[in-house]
N, C-alpha and C. Protein backbone atom coordinates (compact mmCIF):
# COMPACT_ATOMS: atom_id res chain seq x y z
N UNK A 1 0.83 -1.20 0.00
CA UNK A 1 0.00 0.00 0.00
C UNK A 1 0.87 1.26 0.00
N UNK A 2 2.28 0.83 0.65
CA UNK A 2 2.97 2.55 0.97
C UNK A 2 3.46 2.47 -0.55
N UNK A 3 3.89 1.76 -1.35
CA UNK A 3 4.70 1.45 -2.24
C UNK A 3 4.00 2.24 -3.02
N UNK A 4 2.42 1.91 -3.25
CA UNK A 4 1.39 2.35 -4.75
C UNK A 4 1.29 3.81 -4.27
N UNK A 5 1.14 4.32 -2.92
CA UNK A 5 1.41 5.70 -2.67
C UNK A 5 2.67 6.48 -3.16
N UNK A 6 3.63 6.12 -2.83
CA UNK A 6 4.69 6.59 -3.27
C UNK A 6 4.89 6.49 -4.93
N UNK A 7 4.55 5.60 -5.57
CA UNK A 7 4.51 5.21 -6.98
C UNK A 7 3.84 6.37 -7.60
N UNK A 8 2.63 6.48 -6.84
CA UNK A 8 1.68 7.69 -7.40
C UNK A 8 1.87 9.21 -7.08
N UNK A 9 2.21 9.25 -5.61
CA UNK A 9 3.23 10.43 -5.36
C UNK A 9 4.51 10.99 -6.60
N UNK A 10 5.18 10.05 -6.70
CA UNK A 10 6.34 10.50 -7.95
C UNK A 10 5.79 10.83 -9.36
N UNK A 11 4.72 9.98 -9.45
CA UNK A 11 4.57 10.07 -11.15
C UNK A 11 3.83 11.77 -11.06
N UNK A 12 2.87 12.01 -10.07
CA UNK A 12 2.40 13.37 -10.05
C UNK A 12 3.61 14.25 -9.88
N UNK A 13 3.99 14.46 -8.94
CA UNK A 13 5.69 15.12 -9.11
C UNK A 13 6.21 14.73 -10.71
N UNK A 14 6.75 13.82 -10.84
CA UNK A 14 7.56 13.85 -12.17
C UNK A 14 6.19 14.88 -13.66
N UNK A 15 4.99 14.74 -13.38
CA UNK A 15 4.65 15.61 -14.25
C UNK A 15 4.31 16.61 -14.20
N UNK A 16 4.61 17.19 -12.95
CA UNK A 16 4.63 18.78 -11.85
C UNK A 16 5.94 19.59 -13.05
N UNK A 17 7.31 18.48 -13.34
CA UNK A 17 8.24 19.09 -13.18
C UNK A 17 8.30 19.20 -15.00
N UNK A 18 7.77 18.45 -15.23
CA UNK A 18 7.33 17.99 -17.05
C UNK A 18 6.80 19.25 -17.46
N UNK A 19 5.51 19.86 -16.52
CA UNK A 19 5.09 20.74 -16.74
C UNK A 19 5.79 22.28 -16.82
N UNK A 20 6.89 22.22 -15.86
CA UNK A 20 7.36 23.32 -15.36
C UNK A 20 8.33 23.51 -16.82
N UNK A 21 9.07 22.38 -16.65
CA UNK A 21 10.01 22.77 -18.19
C UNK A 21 9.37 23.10 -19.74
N UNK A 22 8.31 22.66 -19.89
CA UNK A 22 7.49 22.97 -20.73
C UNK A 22 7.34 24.32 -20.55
N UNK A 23 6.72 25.04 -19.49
CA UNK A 23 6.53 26.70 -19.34
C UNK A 23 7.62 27.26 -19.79
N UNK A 24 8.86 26.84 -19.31
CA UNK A 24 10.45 27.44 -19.13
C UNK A 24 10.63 27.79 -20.52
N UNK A 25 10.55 26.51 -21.31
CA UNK A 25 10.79 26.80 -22.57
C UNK A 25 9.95 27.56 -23.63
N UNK A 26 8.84 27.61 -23.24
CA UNK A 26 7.86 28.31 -23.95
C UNK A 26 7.78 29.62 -23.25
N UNK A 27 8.43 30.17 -22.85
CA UNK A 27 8.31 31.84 -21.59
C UNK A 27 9.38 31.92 -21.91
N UNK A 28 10.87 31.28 -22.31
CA UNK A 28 12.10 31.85 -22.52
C UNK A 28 11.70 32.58 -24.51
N UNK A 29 11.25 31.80 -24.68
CA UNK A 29 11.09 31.90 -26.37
C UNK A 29 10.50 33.08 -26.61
N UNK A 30 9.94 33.86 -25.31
CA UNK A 30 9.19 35.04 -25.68
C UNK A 30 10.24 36.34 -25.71
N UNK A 31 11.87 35.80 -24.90
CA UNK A 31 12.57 37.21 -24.70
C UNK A 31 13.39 36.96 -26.37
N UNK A 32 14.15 37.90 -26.28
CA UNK A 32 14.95 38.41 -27.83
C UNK A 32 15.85 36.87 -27.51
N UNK A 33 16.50 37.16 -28.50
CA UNK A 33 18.08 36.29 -28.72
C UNK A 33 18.82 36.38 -27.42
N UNK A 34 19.64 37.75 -27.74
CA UNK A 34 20.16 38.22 -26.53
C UNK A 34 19.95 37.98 -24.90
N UNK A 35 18.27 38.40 -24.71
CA UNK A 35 17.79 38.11 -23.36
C UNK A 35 18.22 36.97 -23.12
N UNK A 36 17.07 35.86 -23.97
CA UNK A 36 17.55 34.31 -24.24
C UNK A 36 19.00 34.16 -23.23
N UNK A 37 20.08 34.15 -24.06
CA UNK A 37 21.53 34.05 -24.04
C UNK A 37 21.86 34.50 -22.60
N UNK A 38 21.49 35.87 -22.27
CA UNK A 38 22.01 36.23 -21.15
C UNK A 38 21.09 35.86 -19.91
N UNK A 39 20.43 35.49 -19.87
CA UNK A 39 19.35 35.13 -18.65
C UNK A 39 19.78 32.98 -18.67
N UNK A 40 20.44 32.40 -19.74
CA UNK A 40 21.22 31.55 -19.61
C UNK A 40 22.42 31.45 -19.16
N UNK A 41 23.21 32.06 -19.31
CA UNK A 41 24.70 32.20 -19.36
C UNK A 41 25.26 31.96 -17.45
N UNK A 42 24.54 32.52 -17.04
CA UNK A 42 25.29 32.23 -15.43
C UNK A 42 25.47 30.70 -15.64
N UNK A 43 24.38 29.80 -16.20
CA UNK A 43 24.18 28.32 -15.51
C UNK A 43 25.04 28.02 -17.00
N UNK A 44 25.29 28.54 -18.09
CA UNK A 44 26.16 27.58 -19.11
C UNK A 44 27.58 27.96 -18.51
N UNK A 45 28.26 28.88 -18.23
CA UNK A 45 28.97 29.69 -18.32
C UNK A 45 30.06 29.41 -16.55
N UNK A 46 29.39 28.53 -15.52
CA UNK A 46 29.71 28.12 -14.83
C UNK A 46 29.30 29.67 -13.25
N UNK A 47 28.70 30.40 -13.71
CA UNK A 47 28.54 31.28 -13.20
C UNK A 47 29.04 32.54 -12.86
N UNK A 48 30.05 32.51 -14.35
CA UNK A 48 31.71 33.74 -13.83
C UNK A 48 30.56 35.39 -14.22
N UNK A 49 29.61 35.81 -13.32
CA UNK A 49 29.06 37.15 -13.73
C UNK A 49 30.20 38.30 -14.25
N UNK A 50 31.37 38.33 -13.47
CA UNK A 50 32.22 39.52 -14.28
C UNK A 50 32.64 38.77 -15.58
N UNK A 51 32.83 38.21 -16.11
CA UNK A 51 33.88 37.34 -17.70
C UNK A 51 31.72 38.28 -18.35
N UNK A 52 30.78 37.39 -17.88
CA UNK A 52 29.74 37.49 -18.88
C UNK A 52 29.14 39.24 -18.76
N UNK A 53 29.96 39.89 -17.58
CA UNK A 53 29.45 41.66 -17.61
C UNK A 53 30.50 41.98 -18.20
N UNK A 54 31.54 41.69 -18.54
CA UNK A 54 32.72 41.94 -19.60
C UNK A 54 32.25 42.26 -21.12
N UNK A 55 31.37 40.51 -21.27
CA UNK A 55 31.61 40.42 -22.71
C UNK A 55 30.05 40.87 -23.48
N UNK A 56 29.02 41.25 -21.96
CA UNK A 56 28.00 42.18 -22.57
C UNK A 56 28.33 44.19 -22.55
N UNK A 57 29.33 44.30 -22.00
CA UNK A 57 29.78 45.26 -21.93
C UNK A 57 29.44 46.65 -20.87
N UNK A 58 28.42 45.35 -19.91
CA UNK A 58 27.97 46.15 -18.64
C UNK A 58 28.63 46.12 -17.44
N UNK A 59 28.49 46.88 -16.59
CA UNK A 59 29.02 46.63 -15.22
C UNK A 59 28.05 45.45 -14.76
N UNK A 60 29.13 44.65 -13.53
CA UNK A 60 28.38 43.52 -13.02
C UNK A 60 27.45 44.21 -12.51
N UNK A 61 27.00 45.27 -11.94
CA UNK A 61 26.29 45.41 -10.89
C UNK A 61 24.69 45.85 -12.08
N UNK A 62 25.07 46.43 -13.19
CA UNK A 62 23.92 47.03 -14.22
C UNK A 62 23.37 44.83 -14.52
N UNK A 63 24.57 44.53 -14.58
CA UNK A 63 23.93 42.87 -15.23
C UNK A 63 23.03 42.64 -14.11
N UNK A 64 23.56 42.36 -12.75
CA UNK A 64 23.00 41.56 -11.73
C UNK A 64 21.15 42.47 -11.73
N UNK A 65 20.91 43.42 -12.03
CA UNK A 65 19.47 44.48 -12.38
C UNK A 65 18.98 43.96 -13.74
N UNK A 66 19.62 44.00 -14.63
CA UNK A 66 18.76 43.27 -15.80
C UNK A 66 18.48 41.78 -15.60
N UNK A 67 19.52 40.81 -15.40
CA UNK A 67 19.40 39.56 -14.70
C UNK A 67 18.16 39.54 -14.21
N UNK A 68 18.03 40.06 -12.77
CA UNK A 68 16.64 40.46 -11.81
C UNK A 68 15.52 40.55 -12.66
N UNK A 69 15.54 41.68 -13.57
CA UNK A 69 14.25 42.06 -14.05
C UNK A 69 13.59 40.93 -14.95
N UNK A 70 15.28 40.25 -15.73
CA UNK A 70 14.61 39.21 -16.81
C UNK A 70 13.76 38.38 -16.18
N UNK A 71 14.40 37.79 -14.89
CA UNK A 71 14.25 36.60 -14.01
C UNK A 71 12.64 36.88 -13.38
N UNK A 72 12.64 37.99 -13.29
CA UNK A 72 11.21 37.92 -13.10
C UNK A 72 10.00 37.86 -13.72
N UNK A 73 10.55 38.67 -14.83
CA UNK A 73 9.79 38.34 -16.31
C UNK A 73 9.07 36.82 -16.43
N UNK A 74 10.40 36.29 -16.54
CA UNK A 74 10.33 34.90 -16.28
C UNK A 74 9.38 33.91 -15.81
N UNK A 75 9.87 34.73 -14.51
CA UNK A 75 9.44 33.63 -13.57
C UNK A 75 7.54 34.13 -13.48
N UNK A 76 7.48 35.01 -13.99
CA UNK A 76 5.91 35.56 -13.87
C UNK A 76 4.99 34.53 -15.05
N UNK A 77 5.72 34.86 -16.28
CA UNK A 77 5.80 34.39 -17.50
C UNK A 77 5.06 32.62 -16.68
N UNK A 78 5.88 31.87 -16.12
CA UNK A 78 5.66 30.38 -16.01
C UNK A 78 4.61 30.51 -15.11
N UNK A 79 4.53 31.21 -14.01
CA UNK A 79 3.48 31.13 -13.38
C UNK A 79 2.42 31.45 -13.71
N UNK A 80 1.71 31.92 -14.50
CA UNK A 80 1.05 32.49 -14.72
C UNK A 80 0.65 31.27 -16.14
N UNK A 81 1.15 30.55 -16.73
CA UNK A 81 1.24 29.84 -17.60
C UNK A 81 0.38 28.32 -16.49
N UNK A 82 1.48 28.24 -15.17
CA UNK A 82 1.23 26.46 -15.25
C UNK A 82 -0.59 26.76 -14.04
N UNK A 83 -0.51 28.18 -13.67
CA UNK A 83 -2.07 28.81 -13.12
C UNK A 83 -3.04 28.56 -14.07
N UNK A 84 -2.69 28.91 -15.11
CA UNK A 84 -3.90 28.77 -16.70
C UNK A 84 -4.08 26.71 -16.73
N UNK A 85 -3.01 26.33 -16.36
CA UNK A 85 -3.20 24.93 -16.58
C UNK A 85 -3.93 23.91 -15.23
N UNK A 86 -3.75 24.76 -14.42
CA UNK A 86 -4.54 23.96 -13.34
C UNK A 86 -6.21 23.71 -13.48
């Protein structure tokens, strides 16, 4: 009995998270190229913010404010997406 709980526990989780990447990718596709790229880059990039405020040509501190703003974009963007799906 704990087993078919837990069985059924995960599979709802595993399509909680199915869902979430689905939003991610469909809410990233809405910023430019650029945004795209730079609202990636901490997690490709190993996280070096000065090398990637270098080579956008901002101060770290102007990146770490656009970063923010994208990220919320974002993160509004999915919520508001996996809310429509409930």
């Amino acid at each position: 009995m704990l087993r078919q709980i837990a069985d059924e526990a995960e599979a709802i989780e595993n399509e909680h998270v199915t869902e979430i990447r689905s939003s991610l990718k469909i809410c990233l596709q809405q910023f430019s190229q650029p945004h795209q790229k730079l609202l990636l880059a901490p997690y490709l990039s190993g996280g070096q913010v000065k090398r990637i405020a270098n080579d956008c040509g901002k101060s770290v501190n102007a990146l770490y404010k656009l970063l923010g703003r994208l990220r919320q974009k974002l993160s509004t963007c999915i919520e508001s997406r996996l809310q429509a799906g409930s």
